[in-house]
N, C-alpha and C. Protein backbone atom coordinates (compact mmCIF):
# COMPACT_ATOMS: atom_id res chain seq x y z
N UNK A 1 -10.89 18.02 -3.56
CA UNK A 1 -11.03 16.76 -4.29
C UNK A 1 -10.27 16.80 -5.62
N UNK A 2 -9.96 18.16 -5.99
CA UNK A 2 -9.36 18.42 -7.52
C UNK A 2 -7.62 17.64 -7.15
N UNK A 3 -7.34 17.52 -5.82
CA UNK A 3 -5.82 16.98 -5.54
C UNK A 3 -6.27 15.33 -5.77
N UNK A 4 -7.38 14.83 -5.52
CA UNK A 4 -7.49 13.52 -5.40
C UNK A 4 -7.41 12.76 -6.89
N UNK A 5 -8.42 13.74 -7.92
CA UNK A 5 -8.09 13.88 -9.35
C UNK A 5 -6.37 13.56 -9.80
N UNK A 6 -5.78 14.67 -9.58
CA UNK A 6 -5.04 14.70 -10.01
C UNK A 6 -3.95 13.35 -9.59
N UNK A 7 -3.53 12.65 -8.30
CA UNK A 7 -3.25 11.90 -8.26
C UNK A 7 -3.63 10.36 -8.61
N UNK A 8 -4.76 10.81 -9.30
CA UNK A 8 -5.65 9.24 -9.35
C UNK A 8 -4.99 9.09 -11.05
N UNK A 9 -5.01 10.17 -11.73
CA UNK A 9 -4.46 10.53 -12.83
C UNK A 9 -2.82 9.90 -12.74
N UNK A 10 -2.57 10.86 -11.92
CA UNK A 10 -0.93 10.40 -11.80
C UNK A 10 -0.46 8.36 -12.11
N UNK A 11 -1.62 8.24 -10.51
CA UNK A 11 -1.36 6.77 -10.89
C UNK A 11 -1.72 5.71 -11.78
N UNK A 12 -2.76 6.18 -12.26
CA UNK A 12 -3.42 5.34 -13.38
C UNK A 12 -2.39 5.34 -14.78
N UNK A 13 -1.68 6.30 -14.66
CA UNK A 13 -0.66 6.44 -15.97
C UNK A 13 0.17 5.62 -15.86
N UNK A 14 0.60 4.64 -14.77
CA UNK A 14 1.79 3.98 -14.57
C UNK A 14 1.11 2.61 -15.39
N UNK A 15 0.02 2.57 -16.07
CA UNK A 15 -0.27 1.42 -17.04
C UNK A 15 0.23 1.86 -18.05
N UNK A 16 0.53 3.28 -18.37
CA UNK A 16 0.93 3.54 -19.85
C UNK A 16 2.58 3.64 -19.88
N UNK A 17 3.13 2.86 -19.04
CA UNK A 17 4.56 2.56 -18.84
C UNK A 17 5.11 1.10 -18.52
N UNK A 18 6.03 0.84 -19.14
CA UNK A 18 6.38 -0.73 -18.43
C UNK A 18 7.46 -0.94 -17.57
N UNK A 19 6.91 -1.91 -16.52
CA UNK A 19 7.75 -1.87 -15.68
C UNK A 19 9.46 -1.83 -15.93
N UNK A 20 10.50 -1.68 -15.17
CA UNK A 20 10.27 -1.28 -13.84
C UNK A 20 10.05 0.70 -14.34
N UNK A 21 9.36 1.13 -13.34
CA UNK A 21 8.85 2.51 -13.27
C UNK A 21 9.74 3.30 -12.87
N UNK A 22 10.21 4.48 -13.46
CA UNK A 22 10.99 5.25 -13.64
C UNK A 22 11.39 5.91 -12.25
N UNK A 23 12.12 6.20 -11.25
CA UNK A 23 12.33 7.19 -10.34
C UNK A 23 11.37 8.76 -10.19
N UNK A 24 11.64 8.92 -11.41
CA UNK A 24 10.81 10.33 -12.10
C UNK A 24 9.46 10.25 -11.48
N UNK A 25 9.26 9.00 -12.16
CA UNK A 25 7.42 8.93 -12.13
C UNK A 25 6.89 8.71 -11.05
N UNK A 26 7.95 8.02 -10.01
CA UNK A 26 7.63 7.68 -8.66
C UNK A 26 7.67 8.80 -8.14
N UNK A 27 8.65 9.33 -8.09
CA UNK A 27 8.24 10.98 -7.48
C UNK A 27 7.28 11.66 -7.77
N UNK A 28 7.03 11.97 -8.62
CA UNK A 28 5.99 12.86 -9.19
C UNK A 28 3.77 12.04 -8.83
N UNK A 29 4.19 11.04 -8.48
CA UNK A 29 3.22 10.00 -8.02
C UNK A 29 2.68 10.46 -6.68
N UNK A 30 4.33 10.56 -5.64
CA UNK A 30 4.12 10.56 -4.36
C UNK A 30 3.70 11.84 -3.84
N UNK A 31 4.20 12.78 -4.86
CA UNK A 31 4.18 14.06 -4.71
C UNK A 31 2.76 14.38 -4.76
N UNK A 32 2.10 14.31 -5.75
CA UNK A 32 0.49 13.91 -5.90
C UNK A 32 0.47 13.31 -4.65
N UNK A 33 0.49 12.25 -4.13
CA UNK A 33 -0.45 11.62 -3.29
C UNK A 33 -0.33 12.61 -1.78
N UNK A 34 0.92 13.01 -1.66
CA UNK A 34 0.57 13.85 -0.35
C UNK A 34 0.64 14.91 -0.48
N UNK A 35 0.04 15.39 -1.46
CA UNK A 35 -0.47 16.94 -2.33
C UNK A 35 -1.74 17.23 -1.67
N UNK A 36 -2.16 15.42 -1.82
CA UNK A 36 -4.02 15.33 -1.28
C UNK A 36 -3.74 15.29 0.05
N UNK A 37 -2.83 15.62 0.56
CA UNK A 37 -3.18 14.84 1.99
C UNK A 37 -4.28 15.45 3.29
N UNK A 38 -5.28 16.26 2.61
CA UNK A 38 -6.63 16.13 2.80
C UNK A 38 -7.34 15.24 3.13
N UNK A 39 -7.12 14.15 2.06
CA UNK A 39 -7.89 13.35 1.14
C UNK A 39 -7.43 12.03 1.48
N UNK A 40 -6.29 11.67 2.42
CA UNK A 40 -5.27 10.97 2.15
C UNK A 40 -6.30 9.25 2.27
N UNK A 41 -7.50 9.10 2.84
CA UNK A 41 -8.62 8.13 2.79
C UNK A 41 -8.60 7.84 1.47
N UNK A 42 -9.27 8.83 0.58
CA UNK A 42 -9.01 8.25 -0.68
C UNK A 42 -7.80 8.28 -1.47
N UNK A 43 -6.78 8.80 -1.27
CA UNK A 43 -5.29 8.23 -1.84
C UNK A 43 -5.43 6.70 -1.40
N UNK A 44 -5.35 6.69 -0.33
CA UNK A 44 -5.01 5.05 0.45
C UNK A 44 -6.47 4.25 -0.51
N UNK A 45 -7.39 4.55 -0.78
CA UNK A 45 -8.52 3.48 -0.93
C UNK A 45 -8.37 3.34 -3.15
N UNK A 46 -7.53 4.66 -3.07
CA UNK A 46 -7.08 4.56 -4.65
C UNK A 46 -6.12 3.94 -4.80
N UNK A 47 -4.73 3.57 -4.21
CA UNK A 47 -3.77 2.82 -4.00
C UNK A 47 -4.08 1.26 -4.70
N UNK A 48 -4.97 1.23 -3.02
CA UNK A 48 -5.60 -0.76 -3.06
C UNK A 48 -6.23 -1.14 -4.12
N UNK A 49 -7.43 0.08 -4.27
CA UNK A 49 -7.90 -0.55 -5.70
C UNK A 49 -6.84 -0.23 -7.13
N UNK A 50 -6.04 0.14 -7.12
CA UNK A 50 -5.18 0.03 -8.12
C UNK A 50 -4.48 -0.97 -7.83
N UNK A 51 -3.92 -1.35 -6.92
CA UNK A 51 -3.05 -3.05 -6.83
C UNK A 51 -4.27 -4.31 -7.00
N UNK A 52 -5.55 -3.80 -6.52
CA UNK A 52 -6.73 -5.33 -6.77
C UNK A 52 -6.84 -5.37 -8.32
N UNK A 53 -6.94 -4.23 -9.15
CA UNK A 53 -7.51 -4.67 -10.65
C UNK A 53 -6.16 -4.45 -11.66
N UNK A 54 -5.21 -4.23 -11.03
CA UNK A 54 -3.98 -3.77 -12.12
C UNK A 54 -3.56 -5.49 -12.72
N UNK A 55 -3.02 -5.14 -13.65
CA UNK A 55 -2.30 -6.17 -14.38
C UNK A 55 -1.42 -6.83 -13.22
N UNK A 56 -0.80 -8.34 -13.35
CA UNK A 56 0.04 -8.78 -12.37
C UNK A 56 1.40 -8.15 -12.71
N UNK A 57 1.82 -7.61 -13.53
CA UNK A 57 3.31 -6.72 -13.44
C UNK A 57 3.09 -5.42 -13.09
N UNK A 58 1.75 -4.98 -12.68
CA UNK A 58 1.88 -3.48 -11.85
C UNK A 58 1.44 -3.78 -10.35
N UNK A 59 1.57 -4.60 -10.03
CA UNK A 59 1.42 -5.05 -8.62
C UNK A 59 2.46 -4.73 -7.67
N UNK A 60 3.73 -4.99 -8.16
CA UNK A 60 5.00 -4.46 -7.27
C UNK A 60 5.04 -2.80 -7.60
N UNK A 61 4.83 -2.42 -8.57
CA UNK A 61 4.96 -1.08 -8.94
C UNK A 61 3.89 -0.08 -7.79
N UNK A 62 3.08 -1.12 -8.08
CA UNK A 62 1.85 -0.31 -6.79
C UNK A 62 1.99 -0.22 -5.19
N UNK A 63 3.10 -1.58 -4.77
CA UNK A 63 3.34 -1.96 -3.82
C UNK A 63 4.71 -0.31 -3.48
N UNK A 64 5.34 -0.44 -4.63
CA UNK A 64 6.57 1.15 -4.21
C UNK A 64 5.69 2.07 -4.56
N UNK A 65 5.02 2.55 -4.61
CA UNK A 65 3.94 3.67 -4.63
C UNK A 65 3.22 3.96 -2.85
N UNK A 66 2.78 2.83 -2.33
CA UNK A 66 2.59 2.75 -1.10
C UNK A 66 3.96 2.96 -0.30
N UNK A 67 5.18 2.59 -0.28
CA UNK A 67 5.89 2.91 0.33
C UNK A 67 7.02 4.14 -0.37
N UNK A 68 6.87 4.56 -1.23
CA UNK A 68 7.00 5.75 -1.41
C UNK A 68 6.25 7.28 -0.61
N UNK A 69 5.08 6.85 -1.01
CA UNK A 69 3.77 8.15 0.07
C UNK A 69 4.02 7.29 1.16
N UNK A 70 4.54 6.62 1.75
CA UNK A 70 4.56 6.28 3.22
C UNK A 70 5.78 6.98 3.55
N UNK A 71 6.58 6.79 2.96
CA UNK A 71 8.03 6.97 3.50
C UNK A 71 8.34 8.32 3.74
N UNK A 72 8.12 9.13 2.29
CA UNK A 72 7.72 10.63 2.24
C UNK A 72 6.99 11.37 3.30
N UNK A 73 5.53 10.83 3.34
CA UNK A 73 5.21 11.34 4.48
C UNK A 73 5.59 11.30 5.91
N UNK A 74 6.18 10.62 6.49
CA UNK A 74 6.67 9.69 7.45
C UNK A 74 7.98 11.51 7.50
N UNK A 75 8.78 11.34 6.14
CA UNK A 75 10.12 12.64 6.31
C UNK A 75 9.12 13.62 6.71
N UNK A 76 8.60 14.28 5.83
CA UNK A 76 7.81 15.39 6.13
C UNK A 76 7.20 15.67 6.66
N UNK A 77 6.61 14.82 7.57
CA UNK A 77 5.40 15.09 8.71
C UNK A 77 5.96 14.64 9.74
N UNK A 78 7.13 13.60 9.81
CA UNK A 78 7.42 13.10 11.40
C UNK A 78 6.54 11.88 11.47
N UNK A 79 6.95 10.99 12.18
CA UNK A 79 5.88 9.38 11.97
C UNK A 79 5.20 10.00 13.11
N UNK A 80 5.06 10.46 13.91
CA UNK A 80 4.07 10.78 14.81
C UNK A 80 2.23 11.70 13.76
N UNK A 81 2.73 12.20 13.03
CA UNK A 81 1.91 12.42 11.93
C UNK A 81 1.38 11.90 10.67
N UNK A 82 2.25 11.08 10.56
CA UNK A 82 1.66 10.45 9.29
C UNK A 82 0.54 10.06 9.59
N UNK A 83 -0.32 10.08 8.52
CA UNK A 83 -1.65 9.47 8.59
C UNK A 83 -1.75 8.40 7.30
N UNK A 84 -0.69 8.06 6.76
CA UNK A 84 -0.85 7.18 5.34
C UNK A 84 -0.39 5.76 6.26
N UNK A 85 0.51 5.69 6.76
CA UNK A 85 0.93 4.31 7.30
C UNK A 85 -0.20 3.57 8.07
N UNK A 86 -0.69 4.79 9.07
CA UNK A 86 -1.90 3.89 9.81
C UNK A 86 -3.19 3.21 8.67
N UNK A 87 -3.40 4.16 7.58
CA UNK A 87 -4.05 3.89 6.81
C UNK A 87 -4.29 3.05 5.91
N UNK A 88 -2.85 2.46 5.54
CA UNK A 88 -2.68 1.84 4.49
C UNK A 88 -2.47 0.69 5.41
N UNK A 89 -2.56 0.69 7.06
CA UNK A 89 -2.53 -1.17 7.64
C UNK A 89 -3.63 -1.52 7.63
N UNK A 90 -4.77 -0.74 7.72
CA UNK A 90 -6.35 -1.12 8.15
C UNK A 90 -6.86 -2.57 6.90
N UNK A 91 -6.17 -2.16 5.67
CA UNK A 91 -6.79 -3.72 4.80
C UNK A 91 -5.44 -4.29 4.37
N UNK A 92 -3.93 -4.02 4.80
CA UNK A 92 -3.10 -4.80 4.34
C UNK A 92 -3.16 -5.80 4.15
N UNK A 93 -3.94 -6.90 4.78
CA UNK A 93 -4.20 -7.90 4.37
C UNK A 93 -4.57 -8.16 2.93
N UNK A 94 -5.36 -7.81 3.12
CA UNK A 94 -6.45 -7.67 1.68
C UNK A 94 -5.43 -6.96 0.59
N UNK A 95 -5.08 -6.04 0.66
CA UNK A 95 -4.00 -5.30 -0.21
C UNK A 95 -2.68 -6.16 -0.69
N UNK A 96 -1.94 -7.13 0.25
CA UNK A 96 -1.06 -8.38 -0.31
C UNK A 96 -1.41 -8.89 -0.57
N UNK A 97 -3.10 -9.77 -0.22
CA UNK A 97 -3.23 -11.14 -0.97
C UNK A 97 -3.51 -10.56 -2.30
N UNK A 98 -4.01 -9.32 -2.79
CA UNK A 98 -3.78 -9.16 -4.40
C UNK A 98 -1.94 -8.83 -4.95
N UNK A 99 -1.46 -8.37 -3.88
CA UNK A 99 0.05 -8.07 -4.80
C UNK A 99 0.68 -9.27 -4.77
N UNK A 100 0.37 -10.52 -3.80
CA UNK A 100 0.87 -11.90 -5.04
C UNK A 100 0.49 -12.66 -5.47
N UNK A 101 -0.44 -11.74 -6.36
CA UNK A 101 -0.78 -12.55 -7.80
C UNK A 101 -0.10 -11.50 -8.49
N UNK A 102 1.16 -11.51 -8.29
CA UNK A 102 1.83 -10.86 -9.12
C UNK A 102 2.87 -12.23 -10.10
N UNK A 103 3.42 -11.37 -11.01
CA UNK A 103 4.61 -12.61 -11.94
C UNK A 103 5.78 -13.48 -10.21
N UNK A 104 5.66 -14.59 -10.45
CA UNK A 104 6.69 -15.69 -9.19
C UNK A 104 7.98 -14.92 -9.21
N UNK A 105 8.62 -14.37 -9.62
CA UNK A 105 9.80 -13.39 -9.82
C UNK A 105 9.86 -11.93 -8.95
N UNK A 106 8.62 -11.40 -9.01
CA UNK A 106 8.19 -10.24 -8.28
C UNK A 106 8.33 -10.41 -6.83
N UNK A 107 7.72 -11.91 -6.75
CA UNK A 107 7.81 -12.20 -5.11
C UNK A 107 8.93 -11.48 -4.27
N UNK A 108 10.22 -11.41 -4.71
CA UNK A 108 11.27 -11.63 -3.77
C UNK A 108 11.44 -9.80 -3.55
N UNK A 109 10.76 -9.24 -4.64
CA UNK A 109 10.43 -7.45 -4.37
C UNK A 109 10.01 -7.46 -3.26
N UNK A 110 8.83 -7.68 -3.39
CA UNK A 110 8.01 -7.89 -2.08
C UNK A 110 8.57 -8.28 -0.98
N UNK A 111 9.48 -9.13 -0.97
CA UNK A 111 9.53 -9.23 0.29
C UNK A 111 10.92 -8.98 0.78
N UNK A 112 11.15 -7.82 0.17
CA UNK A 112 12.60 -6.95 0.02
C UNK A 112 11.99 -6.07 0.69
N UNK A 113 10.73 -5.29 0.21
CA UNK A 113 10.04 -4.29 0.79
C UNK A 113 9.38 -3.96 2.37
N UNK A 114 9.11 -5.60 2.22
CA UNK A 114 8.24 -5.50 3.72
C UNK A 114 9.60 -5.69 4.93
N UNK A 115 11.33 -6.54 4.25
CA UNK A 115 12.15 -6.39 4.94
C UNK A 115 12.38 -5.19 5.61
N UNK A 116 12.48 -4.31 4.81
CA UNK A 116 13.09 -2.48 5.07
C UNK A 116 12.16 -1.97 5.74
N UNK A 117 10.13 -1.97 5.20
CA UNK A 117 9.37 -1.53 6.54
C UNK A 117 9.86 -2.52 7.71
N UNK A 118 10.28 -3.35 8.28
CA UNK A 118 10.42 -4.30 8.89
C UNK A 118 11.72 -3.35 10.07
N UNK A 119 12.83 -3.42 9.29
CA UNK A 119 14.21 -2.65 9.41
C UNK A 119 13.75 -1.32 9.79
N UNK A 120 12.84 -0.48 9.40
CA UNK A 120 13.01 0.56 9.71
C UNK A 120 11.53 1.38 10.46
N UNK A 121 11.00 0.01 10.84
CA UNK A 121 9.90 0.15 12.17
C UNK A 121 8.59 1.08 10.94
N UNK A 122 8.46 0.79 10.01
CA UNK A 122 7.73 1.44 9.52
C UNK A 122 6.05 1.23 9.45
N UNK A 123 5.91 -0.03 9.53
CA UNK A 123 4.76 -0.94 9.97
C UNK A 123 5.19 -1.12 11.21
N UNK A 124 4.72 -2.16 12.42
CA UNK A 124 4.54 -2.85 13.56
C UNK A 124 4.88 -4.32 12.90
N UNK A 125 6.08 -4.86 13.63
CA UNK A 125 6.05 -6.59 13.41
C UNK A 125 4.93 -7.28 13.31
N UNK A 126 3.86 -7.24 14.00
CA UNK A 126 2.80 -7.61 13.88
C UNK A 126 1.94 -7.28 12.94
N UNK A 127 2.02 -6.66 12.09
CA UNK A 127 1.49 -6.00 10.72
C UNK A 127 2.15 -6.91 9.89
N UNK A 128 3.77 -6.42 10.06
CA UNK A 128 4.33 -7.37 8.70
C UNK A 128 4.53 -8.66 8.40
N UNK A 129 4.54 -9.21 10.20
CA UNK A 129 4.47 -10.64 10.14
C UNK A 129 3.84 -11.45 9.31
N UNK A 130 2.99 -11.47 9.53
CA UNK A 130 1.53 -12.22 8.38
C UNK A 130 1.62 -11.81 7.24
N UNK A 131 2.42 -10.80 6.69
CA UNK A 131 2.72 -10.36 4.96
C UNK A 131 3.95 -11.60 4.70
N UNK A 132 5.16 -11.52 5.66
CA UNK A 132 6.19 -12.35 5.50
C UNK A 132 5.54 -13.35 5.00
N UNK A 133 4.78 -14.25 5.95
CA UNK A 133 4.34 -15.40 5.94
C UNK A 133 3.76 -16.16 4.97
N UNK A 134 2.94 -14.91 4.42
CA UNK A 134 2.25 -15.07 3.11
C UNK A 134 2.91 -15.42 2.36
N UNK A 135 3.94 -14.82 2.21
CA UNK A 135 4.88 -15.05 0.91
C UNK A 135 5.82 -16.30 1.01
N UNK A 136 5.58 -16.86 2.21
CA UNK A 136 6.39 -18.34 2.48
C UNK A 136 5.17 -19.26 2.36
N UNK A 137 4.27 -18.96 1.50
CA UNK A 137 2.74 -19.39 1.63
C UNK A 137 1.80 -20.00 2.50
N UNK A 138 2.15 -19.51 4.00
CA UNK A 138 1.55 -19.73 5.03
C UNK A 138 0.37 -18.90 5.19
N UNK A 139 -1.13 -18.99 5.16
CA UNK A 139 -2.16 -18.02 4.76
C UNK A 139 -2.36 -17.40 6.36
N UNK A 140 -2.73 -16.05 6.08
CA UNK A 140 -2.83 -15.06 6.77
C UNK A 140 -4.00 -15.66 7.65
N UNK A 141 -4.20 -14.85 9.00
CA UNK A 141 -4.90 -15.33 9.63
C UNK A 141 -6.32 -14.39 9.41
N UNK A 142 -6.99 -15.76 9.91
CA UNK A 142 -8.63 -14.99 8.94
C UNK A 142 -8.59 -13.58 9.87
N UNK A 143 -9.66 -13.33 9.29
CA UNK A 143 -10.04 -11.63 9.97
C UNK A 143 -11.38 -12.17 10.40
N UNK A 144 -11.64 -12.66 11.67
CA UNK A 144 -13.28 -12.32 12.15
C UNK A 144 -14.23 -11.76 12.43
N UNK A 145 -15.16 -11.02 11.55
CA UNK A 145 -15.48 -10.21 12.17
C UNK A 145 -16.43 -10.57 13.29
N UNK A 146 -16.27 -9.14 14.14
CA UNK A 146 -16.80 -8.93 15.45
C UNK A 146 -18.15 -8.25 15.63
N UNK A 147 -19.46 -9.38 16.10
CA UNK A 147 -20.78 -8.92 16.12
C UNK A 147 -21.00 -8.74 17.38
N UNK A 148 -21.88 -7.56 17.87
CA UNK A 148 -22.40 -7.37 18.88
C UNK A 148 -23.34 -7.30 18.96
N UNK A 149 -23.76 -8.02 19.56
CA UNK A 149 -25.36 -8.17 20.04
C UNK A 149 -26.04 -7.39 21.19
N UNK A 150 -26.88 -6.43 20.89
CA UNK A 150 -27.72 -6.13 22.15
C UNK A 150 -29.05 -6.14 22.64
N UNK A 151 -28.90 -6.80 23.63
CA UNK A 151 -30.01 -7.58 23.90
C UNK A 151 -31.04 -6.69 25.04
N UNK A 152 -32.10 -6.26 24.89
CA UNK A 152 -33.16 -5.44 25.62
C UNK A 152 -33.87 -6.18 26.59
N UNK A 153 -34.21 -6.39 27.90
CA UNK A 153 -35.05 -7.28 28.85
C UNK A 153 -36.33 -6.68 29.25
């Protein structure tokens, strides 16, 4: 957990910088995050909640942080291993509708980003689709959840 520390550290410092975020710092971020990769549940659940409460100009910054530890891991482990990509689709939803409420300018980051996962099969079309969309402000499709009922005779 002392790796989870330390990257939660890492990222929380990117408030004590203004955008755009240094190369340096991005490395040294990602490097942390799959340092933990123990842990990599809470990297991914430290991520989101750093893009839900961050300022709207660390929203894209948070958004290359996710595809930084994606991408990285993805080299170093082989996508058959990664465990950050599957991880980080489970609330994508939820994770974009906070990165645009980012500054109207940021938008076109974004959707520079989800081009290249797009280009380079890094998500599933069907993942990124509904991010695209969003950003052409077509709202994502609800998420229902699924109750099961069992019934005893």
């Amino acid at each position: 957990m002392e790796a989870v520390k330390a990257f939660n550290n890492e990222l929380y410092s990117l408030n004590e910088y203004k955008p755009p975020i240094s190369k340096a710092k991005m490395t040294q971020i990602t490097k942390s995050g799959i340092k933990a990769i123990k842990f990599y549940k809470h990297v991914v659940q430290s991520v989101e909640k750093f893009i839900q409460k961050c300022k709207p100009e660390y929203k894209v910054p948070g958004l290359y942080v996710i595809d930084s530890i994606v991408r990285q891991s993805r080299h170093q482990f082989g996508t058959e291993k990664d465990v950050f990509a599957p991880r980080f689709s489970k609330n994508i939803i939820s994770t974009f509708q906070h990165l645009y409420r980012c500054p109207s300018d940021d938008k076109s980051k974004i959707v520079r980003v989800l081009n290249l996962w797009q280009k380079n099969a890094v998500f599933k079309s069907d993942i990124i689709q509904p991010l695209l969309d969003m950003a052409a402000g077509i709202p994502p499709p609800s998420v229902t959840p699924v109750i099961h009922i069992c019934v005893y005779f």
